[in-house]
N, C-alpha and C. Protein backbone atom coordinates (compact mmCIF):
# COMPACT_ATOMS: atom_id res chain seq x y z
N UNK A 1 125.81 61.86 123.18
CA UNK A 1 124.99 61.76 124.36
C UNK A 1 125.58 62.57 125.51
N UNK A 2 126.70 62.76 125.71
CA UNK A 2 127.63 63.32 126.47
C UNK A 2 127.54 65.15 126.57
N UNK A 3 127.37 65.62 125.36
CA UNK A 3 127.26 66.68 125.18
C UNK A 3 125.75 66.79 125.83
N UNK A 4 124.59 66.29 125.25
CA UNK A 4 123.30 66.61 125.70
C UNK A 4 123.03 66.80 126.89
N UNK A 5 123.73 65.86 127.82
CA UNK A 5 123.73 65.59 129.34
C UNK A 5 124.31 66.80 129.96
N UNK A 6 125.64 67.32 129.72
CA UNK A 6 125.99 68.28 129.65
C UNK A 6 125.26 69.81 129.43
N UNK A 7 124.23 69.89 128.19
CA UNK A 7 123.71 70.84 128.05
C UNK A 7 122.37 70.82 128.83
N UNK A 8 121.94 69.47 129.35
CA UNK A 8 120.81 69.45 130.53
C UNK A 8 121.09 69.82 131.80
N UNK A 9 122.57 69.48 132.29
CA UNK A 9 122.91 69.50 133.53
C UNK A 9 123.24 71.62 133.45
N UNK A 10 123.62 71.88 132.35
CA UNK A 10 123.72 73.35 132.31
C UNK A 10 122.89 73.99 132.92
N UNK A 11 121.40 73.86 131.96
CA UNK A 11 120.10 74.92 131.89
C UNK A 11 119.23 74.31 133.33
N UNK A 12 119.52 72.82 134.32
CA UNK A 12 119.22 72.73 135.19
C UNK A 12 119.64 73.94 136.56
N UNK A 13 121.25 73.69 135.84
CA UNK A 13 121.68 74.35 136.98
C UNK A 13 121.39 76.31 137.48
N UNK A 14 121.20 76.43 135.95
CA UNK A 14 121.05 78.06 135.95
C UNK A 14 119.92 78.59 136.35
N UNK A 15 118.99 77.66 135.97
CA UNK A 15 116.95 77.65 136.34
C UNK A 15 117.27 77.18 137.60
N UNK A 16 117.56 76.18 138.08
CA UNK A 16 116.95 75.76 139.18
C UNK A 16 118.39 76.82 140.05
N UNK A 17 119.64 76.37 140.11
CA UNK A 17 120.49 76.88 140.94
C UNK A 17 120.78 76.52 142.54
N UNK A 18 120.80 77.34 143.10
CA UNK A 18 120.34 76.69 144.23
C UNK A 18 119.42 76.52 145.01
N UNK A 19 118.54 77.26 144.51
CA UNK A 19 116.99 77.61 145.59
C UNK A 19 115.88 77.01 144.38
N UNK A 20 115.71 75.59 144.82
CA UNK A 20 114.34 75.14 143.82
C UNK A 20 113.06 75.85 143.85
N UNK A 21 113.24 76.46 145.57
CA UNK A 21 111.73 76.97 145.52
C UNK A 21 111.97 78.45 144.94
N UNK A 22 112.32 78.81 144.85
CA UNK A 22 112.89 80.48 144.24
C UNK A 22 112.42 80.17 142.76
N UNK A 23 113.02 79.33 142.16
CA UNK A 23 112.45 78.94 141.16
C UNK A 23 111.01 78.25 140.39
N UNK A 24 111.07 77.61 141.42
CA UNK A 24 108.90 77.11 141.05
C UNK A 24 107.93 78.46 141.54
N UNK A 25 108.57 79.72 142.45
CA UNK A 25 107.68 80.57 142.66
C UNK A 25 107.96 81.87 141.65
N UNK A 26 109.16 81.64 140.98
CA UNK A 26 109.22 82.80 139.91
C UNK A 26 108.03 81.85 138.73
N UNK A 27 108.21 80.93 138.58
CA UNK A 27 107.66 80.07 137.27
C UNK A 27 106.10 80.30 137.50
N UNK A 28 105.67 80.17 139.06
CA UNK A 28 104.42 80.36 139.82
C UNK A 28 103.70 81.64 139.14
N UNK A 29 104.72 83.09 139.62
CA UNK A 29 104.53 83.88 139.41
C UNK A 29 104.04 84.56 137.72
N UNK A 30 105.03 83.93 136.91
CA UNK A 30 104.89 84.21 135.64
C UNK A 30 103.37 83.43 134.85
N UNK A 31 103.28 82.31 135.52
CA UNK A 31 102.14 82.18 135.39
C UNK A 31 100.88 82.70 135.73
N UNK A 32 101.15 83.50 136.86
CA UNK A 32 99.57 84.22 137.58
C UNK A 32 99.79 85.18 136.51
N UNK A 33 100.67 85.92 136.44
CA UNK A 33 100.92 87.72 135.39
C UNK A 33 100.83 86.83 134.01
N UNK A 34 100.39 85.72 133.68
CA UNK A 34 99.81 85.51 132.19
C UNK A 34 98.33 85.37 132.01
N UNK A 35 98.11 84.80 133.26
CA UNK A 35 96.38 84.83 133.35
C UNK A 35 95.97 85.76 133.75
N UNK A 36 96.31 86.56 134.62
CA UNK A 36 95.93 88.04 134.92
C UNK A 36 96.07 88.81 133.33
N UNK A 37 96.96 88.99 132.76
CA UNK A 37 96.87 90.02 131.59
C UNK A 37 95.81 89.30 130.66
N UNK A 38 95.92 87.71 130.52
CA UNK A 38 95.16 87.14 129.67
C UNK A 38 93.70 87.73 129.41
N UNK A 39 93.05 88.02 130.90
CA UNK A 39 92.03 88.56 131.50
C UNK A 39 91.83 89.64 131.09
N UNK A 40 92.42 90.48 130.25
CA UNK A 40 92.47 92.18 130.45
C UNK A 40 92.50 92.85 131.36
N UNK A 41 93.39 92.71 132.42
CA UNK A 41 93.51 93.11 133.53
C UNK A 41 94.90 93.51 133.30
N UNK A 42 95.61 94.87 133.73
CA UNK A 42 96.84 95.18 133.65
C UNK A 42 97.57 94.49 134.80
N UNK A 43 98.26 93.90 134.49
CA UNK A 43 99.48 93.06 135.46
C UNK A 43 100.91 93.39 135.51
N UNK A 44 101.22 94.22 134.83
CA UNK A 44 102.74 94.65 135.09
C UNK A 44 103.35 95.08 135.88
N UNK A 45 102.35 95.07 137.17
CA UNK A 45 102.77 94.80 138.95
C UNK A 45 103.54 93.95 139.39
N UNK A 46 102.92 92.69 138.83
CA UNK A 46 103.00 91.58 139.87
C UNK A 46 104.00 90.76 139.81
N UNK A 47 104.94 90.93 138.65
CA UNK A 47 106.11 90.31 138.64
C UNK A 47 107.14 91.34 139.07
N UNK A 48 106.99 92.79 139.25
CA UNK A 48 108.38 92.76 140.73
C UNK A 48 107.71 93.06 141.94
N UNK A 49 106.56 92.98 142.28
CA UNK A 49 106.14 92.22 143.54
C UNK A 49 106.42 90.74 144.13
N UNK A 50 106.47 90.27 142.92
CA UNK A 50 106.93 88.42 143.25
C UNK A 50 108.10 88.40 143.12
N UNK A 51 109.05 89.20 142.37
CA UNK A 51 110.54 88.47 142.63
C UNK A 51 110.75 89.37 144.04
N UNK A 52 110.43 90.64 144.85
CA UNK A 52 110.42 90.86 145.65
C UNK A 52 110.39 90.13 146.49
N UNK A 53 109.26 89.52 146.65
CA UNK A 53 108.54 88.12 147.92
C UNK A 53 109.36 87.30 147.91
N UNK A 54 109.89 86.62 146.45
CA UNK A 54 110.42 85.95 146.17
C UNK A 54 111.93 85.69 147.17
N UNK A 55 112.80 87.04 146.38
CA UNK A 55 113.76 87.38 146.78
C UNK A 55 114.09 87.56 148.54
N UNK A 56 112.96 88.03 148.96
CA UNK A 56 112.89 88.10 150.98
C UNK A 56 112.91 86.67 151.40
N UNK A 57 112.03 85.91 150.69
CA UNK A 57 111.73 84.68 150.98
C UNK A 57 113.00 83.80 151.03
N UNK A 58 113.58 84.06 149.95
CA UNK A 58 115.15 83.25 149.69
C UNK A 58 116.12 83.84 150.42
N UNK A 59 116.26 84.91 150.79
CA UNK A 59 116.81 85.49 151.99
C UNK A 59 116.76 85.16 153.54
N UNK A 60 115.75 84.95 153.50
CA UNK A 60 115.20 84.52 155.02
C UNK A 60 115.53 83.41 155.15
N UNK A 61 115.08 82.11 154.03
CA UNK A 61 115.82 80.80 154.23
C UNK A 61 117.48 80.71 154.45
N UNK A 62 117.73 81.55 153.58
CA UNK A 62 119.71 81.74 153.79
C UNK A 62 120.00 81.85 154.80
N UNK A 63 119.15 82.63 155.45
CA UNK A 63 119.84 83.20 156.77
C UNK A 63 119.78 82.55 157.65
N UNK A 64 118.26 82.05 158.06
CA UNK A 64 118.08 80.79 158.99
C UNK A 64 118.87 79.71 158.56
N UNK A 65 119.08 79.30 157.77
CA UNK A 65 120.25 77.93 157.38
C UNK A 65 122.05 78.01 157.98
N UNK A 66 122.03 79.11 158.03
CA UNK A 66 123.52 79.93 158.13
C UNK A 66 123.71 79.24 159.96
């Protein structure tokens, strides 16, 4: 049981890390660029447009927190 907890508290920490929302808006993201391609619509934009946003976004919180 020890080990499992361990291997949960791992893959929490690496996904989530420190920015939860960094993380529900990459997960966000990967979801819009699956329904967009789903669509036949070329999407291989929009995921480094979103870790972009993403990435400013998590920046900006850092900084204001600082």
């Amino acid at each position: 049981m020890r080990w499992i907890k361990g291997f949960g508290r791992f893959w929490w920490d690496f996904v989530i890390g420190d920015d939860w929302l960094a993380a529900v808006l990459v997960a966000v993201a990967i979801g819009v660029t699956a329904a967009i391609a789903h669509s036949h619509i070329t999407a291989w934009w929009l995921m480094p447009v979103a870790v972009l946003g993403v990435l400013w976004l998590s920046l900006r919180r850092a900084i204001r927190s600082a």
